[in-house]
N, C-alpha and C. Protein backbone atom coordinates (compact mmCIF):
# COMPACT_ATOMS: atom_id res chain seq x y z
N UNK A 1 119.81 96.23 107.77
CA UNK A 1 118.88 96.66 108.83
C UNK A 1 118.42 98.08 108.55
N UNK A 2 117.15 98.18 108.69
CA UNK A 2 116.70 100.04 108.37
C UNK A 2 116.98 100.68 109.17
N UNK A 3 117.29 102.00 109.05
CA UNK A 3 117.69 102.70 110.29
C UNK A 3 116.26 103.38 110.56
N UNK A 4 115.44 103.25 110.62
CA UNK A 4 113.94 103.98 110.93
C UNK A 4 113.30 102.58 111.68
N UNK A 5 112.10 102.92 112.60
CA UNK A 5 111.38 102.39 112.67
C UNK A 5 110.24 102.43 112.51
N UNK A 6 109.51 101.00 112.07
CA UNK A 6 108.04 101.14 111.87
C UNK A 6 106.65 99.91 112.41
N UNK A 7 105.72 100.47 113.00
CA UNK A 7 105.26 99.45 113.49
C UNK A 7 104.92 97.84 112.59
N UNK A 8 104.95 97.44 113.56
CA UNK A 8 104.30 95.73 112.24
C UNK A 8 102.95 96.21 111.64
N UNK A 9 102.19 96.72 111.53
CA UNK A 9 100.87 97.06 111.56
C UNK A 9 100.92 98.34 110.23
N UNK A 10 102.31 98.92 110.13
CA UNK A 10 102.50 99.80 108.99
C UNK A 10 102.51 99.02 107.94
N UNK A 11 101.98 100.25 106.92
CA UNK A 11 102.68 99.55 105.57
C UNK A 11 103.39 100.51 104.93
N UNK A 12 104.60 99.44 104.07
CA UNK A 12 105.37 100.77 103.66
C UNK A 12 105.41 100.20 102.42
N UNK A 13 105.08 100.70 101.16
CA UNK A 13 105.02 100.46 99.74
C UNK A 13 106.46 100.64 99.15
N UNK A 14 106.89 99.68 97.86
CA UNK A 14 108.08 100.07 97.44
C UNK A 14 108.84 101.42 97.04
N UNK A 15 109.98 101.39 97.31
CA UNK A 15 109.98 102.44 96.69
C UNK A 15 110.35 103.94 97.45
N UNK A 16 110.27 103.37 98.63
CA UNK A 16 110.10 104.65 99.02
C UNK A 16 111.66 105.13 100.38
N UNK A 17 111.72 105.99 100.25
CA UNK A 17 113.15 106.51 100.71
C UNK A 17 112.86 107.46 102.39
N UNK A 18 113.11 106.48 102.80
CA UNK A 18 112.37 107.07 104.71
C UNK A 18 113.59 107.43 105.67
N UNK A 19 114.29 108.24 106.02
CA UNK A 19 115.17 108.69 107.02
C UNK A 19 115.64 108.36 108.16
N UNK A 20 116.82 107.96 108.13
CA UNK A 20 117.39 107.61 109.81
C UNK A 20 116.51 108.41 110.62
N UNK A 21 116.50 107.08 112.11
CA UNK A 21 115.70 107.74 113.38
C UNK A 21 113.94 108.34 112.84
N UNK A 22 114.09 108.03 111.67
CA UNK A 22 112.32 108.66 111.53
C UNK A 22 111.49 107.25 112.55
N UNK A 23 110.09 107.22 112.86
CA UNK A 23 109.20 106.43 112.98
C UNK A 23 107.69 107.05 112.56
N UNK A 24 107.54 105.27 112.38
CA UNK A 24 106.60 104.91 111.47
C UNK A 24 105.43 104.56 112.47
N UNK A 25 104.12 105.17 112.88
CA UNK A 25 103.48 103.74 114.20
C UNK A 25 101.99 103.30 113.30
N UNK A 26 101.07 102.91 114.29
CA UNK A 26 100.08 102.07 114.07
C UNK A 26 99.36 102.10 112.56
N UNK A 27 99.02 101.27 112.13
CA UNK A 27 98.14 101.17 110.50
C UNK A 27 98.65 102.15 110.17
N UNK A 28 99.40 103.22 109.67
CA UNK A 28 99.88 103.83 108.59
C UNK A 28 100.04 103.19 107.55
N UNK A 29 99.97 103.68 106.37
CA UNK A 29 100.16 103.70 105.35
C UNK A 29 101.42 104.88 104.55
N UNK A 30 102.34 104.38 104.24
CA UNK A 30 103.37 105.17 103.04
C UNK A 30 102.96 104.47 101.60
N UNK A 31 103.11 105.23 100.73
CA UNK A 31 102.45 104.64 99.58
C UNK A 31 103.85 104.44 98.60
N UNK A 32 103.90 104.30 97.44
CA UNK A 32 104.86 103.91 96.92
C UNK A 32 105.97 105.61 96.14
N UNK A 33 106.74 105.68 96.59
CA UNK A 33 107.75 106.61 96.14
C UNK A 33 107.66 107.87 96.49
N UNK A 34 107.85 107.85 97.90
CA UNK A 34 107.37 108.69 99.06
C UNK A 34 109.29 108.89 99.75
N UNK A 35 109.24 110.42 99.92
CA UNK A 35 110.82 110.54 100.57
C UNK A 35 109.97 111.18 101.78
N UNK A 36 110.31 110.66 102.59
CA UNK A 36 110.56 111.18 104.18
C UNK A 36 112.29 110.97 105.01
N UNK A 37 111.57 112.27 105.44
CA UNK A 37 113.56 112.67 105.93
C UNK A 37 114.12 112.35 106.92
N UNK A 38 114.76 112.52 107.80
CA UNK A 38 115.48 112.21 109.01
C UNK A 38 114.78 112.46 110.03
N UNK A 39 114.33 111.71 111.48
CA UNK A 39 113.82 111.97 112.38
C UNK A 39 112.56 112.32 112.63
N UNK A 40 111.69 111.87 111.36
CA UNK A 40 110.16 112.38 111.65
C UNK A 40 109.39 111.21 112.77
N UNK A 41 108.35 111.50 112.61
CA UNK A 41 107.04 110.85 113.30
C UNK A 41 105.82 110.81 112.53
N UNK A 42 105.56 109.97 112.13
CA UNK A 42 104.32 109.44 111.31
C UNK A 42 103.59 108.94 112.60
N UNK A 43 102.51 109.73 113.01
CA UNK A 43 101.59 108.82 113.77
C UNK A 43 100.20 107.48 113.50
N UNK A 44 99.47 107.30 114.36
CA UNK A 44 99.08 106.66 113.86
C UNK A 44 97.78 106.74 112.68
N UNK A 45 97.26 105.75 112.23
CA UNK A 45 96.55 105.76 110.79
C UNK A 45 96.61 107.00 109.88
N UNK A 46 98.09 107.08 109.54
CA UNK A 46 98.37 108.28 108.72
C UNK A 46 98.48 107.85 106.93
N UNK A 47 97.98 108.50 106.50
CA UNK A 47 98.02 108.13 104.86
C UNK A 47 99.05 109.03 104.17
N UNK A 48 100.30 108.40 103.18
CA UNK A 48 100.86 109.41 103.33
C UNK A 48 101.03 108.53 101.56
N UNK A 49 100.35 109.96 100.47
CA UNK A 49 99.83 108.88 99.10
C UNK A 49 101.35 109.04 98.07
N UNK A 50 100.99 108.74 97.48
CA UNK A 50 102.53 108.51 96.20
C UNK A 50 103.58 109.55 96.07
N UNK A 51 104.15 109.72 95.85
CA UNK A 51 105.40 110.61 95.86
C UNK A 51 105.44 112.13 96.94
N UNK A 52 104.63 111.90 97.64
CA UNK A 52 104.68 113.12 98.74
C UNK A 52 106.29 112.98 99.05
N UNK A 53 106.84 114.33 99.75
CA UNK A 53 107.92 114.44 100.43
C UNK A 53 107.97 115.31 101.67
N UNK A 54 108.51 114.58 102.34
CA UNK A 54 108.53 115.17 104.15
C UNK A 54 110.12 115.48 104.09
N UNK A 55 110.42 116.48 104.34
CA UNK A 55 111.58 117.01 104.66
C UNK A 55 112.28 116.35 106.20
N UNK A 56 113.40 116.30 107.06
CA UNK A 56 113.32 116.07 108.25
C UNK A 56 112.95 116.93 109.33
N UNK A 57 112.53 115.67 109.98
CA UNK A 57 111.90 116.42 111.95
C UNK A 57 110.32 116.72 111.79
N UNK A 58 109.59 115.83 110.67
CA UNK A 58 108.36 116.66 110.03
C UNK A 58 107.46 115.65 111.39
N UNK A 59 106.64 116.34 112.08
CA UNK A 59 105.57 115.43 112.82
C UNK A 59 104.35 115.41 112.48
N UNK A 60 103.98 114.54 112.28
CA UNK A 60 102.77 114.10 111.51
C UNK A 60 101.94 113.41 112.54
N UNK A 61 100.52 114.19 113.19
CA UNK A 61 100.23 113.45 114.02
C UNK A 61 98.79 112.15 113.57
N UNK A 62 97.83 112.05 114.54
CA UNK A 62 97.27 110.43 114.32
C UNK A 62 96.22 111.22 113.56
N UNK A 63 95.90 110.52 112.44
CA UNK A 63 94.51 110.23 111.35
C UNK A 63 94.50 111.63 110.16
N UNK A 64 95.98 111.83 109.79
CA UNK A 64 96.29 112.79 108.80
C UNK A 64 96.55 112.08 107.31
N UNK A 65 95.95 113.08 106.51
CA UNK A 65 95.87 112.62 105.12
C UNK A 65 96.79 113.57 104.44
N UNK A 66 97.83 112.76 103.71
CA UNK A 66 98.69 113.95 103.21
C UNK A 66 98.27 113.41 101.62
N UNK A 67 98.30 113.86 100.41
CA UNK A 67 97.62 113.63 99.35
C UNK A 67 98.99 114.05 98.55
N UNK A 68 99.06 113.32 97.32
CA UNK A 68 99.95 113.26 96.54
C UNK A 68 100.35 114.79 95.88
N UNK A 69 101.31 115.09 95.80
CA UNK A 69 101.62 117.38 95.14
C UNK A 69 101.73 117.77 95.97
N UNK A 70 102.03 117.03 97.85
CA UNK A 70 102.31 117.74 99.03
C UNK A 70 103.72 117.49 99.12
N UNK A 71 104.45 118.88 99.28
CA UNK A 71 105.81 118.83 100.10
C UNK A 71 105.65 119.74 101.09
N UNK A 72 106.41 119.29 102.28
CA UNK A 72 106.46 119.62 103.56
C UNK A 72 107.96 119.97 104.12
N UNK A 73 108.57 120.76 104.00
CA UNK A 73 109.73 121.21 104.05
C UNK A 73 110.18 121.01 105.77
N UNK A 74 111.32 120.74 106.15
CA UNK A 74 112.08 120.39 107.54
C UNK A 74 111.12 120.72 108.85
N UNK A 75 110.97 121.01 109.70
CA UNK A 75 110.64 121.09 111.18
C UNK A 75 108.75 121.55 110.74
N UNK A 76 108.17 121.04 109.78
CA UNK A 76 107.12 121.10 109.99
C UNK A 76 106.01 119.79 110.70
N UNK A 77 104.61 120.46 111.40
CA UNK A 77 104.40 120.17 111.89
C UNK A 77 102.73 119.92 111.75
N UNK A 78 102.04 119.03 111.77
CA UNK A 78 100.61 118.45 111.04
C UNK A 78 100.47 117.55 112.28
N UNK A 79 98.96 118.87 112.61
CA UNK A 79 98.11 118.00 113.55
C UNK A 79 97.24 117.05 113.82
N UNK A 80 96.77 117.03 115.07
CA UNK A 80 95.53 116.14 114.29
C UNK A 80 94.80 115.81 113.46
N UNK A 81 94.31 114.85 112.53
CA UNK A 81 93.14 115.13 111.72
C UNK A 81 93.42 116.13 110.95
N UNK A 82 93.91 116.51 110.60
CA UNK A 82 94.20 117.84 109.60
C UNK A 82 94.43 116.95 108.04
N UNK A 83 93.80 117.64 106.53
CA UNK A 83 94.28 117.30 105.88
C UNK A 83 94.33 117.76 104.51
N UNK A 84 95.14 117.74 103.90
CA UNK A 84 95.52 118.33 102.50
C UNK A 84 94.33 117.77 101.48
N UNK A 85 94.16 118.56 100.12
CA UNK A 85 93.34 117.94 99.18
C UNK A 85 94.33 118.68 98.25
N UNK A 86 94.17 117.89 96.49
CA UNK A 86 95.05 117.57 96.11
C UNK A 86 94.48 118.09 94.41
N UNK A 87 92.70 117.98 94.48
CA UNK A 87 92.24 118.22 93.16
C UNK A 87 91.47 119.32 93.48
N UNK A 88 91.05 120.14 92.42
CA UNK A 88 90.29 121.21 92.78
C UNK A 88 88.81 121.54 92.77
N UNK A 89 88.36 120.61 91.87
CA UNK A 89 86.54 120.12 91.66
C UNK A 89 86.44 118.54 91.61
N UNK A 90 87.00 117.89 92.54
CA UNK A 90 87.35 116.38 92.97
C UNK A 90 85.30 115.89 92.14
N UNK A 91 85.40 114.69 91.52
CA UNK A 91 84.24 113.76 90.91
C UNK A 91 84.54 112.44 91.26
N UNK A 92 83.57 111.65 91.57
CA UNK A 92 84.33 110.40 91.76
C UNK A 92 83.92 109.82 89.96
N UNK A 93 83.25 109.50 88.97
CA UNK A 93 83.30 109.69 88.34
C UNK A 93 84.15 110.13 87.11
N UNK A 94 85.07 111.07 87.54
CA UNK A 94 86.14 111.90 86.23
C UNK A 94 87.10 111.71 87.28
N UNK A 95 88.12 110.40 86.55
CA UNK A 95 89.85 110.80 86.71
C UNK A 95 90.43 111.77 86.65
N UNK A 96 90.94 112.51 87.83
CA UNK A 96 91.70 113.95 87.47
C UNK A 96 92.90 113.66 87.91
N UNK A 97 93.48 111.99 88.34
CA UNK A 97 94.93 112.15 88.20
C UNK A 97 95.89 112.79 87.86
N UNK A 98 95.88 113.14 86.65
CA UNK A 98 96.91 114.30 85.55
C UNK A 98 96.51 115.73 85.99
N UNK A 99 95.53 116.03 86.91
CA UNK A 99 95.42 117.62 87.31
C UNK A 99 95.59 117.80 89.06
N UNK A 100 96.33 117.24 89.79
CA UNK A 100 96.95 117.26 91.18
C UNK A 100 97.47 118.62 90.92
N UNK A 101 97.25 119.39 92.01
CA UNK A 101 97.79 120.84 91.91
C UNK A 101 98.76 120.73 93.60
N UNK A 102 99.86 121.31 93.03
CA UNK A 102 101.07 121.17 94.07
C UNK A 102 100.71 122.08 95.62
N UNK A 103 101.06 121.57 96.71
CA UNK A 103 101.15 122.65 97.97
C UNK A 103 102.46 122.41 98.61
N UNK A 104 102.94 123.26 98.99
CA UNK A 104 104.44 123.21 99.42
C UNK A 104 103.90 124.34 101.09
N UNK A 105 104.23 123.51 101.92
CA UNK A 105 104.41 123.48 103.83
C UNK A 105 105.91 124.16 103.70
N UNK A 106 105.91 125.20 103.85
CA UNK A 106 107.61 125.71 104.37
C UNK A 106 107.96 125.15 105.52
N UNK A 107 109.46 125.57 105.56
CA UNK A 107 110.52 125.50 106.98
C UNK A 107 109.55 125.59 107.91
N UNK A 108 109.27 124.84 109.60
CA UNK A 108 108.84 125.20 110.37
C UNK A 108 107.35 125.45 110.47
N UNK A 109 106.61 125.45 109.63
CA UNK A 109 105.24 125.99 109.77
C UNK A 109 104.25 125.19 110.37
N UNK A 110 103.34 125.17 111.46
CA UNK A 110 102.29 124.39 111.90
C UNK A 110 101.06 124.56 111.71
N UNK A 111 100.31 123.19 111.26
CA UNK A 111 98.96 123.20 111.04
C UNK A 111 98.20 122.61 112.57
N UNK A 112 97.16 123.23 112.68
CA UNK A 112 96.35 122.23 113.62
C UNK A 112 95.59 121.74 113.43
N UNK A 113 94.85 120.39 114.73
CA UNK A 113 94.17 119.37 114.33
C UNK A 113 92.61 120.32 113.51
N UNK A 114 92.52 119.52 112.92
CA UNK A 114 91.38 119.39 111.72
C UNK A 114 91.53 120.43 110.58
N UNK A 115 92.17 121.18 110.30
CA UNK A 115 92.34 122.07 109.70
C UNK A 115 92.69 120.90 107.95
N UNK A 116 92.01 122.42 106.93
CA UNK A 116 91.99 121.70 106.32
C UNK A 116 92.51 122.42 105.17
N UNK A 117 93.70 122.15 104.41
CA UNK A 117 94.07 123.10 103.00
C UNK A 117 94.00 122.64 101.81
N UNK A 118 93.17 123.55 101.31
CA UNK A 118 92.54 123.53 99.96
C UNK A 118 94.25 123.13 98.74
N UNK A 119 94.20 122.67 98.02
CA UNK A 119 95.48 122.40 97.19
C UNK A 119 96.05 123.92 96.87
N UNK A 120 96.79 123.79 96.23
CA UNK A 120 97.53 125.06 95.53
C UNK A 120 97.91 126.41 96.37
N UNK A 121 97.71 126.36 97.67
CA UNK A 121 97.72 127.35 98.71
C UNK A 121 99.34 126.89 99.51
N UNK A 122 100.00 127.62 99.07
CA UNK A 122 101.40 127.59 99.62
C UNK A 122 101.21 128.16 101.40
N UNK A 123 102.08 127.44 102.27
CA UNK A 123 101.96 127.87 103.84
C UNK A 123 103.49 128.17 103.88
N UNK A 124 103.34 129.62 104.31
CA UNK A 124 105.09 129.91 104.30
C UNK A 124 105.77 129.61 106.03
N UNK A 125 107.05 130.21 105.49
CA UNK A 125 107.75 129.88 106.83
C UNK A 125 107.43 130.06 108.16
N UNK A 126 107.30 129.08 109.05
CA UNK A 126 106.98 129.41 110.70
C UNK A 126 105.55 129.77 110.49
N UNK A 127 104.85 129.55 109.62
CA UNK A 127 103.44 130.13 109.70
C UNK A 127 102.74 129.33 110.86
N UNK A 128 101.34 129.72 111.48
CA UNK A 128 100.86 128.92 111.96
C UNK A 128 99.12 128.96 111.72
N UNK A 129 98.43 127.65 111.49
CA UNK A 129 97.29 127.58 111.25
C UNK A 129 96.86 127.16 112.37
N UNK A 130 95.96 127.61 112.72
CA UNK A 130 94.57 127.38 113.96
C UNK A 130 94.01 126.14 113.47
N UNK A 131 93.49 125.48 114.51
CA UNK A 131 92.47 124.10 114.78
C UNK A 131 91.49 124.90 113.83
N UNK A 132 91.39 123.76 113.19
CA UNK A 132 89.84 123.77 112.24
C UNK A 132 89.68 124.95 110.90
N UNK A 133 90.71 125.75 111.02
CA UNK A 133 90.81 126.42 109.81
C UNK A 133 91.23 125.73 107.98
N UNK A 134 90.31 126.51 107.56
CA UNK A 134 89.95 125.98 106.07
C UNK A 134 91.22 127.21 105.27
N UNK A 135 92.10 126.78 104.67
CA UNK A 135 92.70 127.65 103.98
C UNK A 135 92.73 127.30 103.12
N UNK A 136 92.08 128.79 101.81
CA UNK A 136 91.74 128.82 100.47
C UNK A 136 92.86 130.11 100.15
N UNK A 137 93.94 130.27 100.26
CA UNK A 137 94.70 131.18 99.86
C UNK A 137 96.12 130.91 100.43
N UNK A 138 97.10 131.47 99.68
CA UNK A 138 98.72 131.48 100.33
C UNK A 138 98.58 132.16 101.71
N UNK A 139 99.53 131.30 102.26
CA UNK A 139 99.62 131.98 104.06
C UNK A 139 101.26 132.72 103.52
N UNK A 140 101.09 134.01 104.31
CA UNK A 140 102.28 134.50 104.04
C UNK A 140 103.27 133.71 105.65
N UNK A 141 104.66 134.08 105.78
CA UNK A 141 105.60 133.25 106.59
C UNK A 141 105.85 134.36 107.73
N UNK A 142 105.27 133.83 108.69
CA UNK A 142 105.10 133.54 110.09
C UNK A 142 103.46 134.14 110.11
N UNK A 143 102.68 133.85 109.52
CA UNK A 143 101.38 134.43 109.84
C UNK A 143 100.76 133.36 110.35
N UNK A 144 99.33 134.07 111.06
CA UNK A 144 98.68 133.23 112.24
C UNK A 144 97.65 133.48 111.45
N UNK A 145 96.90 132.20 111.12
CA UNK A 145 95.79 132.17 110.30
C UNK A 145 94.48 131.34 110.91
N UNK A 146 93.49 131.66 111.24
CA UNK A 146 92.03 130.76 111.71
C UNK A 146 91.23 131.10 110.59
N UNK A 147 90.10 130.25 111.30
CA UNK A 147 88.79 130.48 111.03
C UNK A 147 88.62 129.49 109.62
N UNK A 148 87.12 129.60 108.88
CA UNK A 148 87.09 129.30 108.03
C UNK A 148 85.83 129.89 106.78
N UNK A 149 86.40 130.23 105.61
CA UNK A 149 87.34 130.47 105.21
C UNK A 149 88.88 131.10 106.06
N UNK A 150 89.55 130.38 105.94
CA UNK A 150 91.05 131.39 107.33
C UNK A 150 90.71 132.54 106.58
N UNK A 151 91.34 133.69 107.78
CA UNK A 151 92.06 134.53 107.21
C UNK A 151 92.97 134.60 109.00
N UNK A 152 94.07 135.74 107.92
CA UNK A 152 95.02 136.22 109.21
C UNK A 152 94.53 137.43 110.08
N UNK A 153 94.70 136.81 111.77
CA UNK A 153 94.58 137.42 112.95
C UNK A 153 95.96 138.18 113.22
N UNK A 154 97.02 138.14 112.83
CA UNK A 154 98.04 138.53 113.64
C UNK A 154 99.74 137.45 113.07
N UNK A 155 100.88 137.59 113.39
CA UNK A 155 101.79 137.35 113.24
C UNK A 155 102.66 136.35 114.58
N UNK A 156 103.50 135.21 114.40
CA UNK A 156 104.06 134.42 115.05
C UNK A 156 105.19 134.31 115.12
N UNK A 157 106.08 133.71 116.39
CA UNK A 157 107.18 133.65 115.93
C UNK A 157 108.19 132.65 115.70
N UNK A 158 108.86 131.95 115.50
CA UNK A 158 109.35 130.77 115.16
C UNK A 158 109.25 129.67 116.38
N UNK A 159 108.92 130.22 117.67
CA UNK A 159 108.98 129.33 118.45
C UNK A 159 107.26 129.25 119.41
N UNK A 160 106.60 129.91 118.58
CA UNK A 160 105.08 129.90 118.37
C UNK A 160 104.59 130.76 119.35
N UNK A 161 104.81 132.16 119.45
CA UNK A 161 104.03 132.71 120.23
C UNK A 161 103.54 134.71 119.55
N UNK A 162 102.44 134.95 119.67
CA UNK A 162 102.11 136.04 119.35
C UNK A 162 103.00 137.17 119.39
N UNK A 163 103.32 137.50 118.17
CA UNK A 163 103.98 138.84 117.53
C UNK A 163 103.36 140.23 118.17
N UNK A 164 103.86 141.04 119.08
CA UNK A 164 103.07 142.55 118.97
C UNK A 164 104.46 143.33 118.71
N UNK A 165 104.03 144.36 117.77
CA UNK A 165 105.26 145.00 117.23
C UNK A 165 105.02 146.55 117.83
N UNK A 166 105.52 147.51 117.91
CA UNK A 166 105.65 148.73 118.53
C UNK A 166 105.39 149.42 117.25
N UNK A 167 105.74 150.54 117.56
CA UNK A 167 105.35 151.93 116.59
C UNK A 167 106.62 152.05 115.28
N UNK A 168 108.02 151.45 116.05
CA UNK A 168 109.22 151.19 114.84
C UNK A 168 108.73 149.65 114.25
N UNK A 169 107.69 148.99 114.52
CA UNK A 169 107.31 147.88 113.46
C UNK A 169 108.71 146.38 113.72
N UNK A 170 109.26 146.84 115.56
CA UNK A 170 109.51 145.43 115.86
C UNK A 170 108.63 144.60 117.03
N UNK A 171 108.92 143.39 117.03
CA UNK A 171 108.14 142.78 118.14
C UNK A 171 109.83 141.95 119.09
N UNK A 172 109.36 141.76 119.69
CA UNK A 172 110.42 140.47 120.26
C UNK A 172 109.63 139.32 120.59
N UNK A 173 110.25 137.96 120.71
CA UNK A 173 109.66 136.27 121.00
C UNK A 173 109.74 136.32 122.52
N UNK A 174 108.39 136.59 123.05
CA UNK A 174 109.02 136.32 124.69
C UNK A 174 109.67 135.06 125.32
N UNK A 175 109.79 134.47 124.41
CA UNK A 175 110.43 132.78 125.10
C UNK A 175 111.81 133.08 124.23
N UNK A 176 112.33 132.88 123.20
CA UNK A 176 113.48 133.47 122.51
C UNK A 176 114.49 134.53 122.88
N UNK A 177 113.55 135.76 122.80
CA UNK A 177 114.66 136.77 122.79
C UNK A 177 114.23 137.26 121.15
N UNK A 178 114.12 136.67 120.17
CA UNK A 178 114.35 136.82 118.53
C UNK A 178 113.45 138.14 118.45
N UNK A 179 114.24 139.05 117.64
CA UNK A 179 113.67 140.24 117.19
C UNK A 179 113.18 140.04 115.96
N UNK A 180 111.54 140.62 115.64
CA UNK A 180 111.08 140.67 114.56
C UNK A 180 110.97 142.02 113.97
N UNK A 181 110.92 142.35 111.98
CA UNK A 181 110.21 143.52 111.94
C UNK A 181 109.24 142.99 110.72
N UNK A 182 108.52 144.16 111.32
CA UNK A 182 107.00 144.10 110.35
C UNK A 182 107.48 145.69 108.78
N UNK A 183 107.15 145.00 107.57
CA UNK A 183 107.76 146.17 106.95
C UNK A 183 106.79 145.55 105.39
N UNK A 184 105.74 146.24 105.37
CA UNK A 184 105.10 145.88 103.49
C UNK A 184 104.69 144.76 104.20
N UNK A 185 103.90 144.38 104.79
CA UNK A 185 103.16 143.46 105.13
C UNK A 185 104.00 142.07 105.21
N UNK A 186 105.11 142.28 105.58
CA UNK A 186 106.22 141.45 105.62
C UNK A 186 107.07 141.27 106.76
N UNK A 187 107.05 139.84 107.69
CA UNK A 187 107.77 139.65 108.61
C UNK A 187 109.18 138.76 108.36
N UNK A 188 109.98 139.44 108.76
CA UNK A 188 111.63 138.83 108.84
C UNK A 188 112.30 138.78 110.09
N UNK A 189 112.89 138.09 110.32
CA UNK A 189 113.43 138.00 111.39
C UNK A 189 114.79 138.24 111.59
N UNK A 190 115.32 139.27 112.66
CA UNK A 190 116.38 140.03 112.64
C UNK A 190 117.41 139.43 112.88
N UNK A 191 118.67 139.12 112.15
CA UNK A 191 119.84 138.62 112.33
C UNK A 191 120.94 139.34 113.84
């Protein structure tokens, strides 16, 4: 018996290694040799293409395209319609199979619906992307990124709310408590 569930209406291609308590729902697609981890959510008509890997707790919401050279590391989070690309001067014409350029989703980081990332653009930890932002560059970890082309507005904090830091370059999480510092254009979070 699998320990995941998935709707009748999914498909799940051989091969592929899916996590206790994860679910699977409507017309999805997993493609063949795909690891998804413990406890996710694949919503519905989600495409999720050949050897991608979802870390656990990853939520994946309805009509997301995750494209093959995507890893998505534990508690991340993909919104609506949002979706990865995978080649860099895509032809329908010229096979560029053999040139997939990798993107790696850190720990925790959220995208929103429609947003869209260009391949090879790493999203670091706890970062968060705005609805409808186009990102053509590395997001540094916990940065708050819109617009399109994105760029960064400001800093987040693991439990998603706006960073303001004082004159010693800390902020605190008003829902948390968690102390941040800002130092070289670099946020860490204080033990």
């Amino acid at each position: 018996m699998d320990s995941y569930f998935a709707h009748e209406t999914a498909v799940i291609d051989k091969g592929c290694i899916i996590g206790k308590g994860t679910k699977i729902w409507h017309f999805s697609h997993i493609m063949p040799e795909c690891t998804i981890g413990n406890n996710c959510n694949i919503g519905q008509n989600v495409v999720v293409s050949p050897k991608v890997v979802l870390g656990s707790n990853v939520k994946v919401q309805n009509n997301v395209s995750i494209y093959t050279g995507v890893v998505c590391e534990d508690d991340v989070f993909l919104g609506p319609s949002m979706v990865f690309t995978n080649v860099i001067n895509p032809r329908s014409a010229i096979n560029r199979k053999n040139e997939y350029v990798a993107t790696r989703v850190k720990k925790g980081a959220s995208i929103g619906a429609n947003a869209t990332i260009v391949c090879g653009h790493d999203i670091g930890e706890y970062a968060f992307i705005g609805a409808g932002a186009v990102v053509v560059k590395e997001v540094l970890p916990y940065a708050l990124v819109v617009g399109n082309p994105s760029k960064q507005i400001g800093w987040i904090s693991e439990y998603g709310h706006r960073l303001v830091f004082d004159e010693q370059n800390l902020a605190a999480c008003p829902e948390s408590g968690d102390k941040y510092l800002l130092k070289n254009n670099q946020v860490t979070k204080i033990k």
